[in-house]
C-alpha atoms as a PDB file:
ATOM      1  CA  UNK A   1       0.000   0.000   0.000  1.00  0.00           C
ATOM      2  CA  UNK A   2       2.133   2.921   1.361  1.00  0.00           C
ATOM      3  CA  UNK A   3       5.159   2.012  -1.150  1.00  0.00           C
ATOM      4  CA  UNK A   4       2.948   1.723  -3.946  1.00  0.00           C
ATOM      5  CA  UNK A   5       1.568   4.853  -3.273  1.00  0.00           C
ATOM      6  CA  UNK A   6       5.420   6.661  -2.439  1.00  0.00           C
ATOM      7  CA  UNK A   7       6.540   5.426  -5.553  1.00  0.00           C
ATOM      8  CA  UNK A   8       4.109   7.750  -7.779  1.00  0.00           C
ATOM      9  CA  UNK A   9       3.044  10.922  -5.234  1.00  0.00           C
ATOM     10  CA  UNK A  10       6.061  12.555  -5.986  1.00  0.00           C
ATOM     11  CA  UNK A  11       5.718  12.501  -9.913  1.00  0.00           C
ATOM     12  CA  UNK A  12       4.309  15.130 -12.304  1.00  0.00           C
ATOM     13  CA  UNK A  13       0.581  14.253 -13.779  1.00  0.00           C
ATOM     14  CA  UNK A  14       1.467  14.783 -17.380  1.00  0.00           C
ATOM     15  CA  UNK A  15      -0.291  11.895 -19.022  1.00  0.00           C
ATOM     16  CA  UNK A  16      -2.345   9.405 -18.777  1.00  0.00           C
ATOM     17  CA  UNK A  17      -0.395   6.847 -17.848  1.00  0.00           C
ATOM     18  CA  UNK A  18       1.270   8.598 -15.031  1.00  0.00           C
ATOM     19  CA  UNK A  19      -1.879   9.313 -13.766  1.00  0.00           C
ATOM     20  CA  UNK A  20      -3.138   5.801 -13.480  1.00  0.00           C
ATOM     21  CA  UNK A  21      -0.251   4.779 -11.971  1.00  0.00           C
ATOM     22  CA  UNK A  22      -1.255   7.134  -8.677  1.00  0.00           C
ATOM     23  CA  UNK A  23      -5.164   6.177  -8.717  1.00  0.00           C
ATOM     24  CA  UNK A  24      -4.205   2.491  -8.623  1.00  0.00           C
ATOM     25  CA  UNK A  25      -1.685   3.065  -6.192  1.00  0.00           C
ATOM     26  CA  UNK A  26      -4.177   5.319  -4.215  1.00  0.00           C
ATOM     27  CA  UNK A  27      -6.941   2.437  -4.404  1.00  0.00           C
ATOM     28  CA  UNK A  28      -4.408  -0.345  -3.599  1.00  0.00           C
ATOM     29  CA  UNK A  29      -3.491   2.029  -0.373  1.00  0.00           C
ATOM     30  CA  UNK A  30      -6.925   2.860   0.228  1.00  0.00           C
ATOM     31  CA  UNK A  31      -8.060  -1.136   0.232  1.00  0.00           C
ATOM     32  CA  UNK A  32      -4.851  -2.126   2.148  1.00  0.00           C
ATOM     33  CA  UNK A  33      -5.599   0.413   5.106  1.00  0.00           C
ATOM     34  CA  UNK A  34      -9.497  -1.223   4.848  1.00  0.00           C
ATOM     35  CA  UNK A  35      -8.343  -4.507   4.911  1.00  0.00           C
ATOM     36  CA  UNK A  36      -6.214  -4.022   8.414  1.00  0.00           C
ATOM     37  CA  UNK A  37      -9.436  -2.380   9.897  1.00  0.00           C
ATOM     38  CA  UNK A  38      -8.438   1.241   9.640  1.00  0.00           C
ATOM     39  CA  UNK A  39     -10.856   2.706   7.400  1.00  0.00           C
ATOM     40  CA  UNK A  40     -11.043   6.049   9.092  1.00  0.00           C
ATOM     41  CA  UNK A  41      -7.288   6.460   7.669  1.00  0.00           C
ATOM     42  CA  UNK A  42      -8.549   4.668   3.784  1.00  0.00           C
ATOM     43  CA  UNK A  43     -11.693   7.376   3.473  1.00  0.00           C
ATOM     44  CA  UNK A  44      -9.656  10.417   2.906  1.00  0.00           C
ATOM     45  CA  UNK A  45      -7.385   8.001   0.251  1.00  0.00           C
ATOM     46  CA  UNK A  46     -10.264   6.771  -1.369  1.00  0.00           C
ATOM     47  CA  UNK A  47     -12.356  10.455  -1.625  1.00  0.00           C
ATOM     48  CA  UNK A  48      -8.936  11.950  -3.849  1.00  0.00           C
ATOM     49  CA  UNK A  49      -8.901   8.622  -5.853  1.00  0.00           C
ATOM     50  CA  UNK A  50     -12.610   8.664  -6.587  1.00  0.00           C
ATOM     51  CA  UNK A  51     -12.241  12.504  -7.483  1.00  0.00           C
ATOM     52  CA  UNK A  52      -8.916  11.700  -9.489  1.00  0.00           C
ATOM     53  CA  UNK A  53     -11.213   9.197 -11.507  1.00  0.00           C
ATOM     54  CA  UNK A  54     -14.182  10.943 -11.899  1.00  0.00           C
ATOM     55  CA  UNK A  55     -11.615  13.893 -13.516  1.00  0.00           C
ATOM     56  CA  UNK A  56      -9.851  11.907 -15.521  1.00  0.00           C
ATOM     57  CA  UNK A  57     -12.596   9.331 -17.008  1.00  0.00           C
ATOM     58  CA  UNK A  58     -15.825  10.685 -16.650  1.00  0.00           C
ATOM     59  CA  UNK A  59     -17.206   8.588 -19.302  1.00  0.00           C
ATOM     60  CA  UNK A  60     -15.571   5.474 -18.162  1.00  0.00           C
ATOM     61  CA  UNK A  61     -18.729   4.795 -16.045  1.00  0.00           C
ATOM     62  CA  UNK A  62     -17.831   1.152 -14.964  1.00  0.00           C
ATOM     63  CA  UNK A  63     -14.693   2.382 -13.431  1.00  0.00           C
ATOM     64  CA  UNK A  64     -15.968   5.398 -11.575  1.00  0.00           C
ATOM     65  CA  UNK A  65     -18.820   3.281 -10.346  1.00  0.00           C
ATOM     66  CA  UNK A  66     -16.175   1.063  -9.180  1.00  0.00           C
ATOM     67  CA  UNK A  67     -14.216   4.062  -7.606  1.00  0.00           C
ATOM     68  CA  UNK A  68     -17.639   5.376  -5.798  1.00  0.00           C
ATOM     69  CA  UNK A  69     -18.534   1.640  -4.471  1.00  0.00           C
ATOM     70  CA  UNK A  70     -14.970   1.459  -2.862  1.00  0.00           C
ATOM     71  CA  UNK A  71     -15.673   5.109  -1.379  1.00  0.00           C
ATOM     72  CA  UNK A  72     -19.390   3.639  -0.153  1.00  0.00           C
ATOM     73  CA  UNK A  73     -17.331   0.786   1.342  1.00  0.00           C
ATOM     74  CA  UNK A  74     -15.624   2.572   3.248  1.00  0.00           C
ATOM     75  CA  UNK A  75     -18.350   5.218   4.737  1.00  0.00           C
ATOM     76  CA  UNK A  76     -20.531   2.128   5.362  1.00  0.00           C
ATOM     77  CA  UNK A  77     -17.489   0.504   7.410  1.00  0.00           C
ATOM     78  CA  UNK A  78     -17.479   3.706   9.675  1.00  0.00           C
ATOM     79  CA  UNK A  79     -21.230   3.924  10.262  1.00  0.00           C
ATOM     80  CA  UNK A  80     -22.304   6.695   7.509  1.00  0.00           C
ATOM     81  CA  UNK A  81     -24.298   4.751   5.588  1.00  0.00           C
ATOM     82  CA  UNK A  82     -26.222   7.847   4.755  1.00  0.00           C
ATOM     83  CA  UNK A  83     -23.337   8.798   2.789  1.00  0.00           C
ATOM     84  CA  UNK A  84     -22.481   5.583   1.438  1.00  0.00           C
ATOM     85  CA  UNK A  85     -25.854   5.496  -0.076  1.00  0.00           C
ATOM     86  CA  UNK A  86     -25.651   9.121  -2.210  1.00  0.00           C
END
């Protein structure tokens, strides 16, 4: 998670490919910090890579649904299920 993620925060966003680089290695952060019960750390992680998605590939609308579930995910994990559900 957190070397994936140091390996690409430092780098320029100049194309496309540079870009996915950090939004997978925010979402493999953001699942890792789920996955050892520390969601309130992931939710921050996965709001910037949902917004980095929804910037980048709008029309992809598979992959920002799949960006928005992880978000939801998360919420529901912390007891905002409100949220989760907008």
């Amino acid at each position: 998670g957190w070397a994936c993620w140091k390996t690409y925060v430092g780098r320029p966003m100049t194309d496309a490919m540079q870009i996915g680089s950090r939004w997978l290695a925010m979402e493999k952060l953001g699942n890792a910090l789920r996955m050892n019960q520390q969601s309130a750390d992931a939710l921050p992680v996965f709001e910037a890579s949902t917004a980095l998605y929804q910037r980048y590939w709008s029309r992809d609308v598979d992959g920002v649904l799949g960006a928005k579930s992880n978000l939801a995910c998360c919420l529901a994990d912390l007891g905002r299920h409100d949220e989760a559900l907008v």
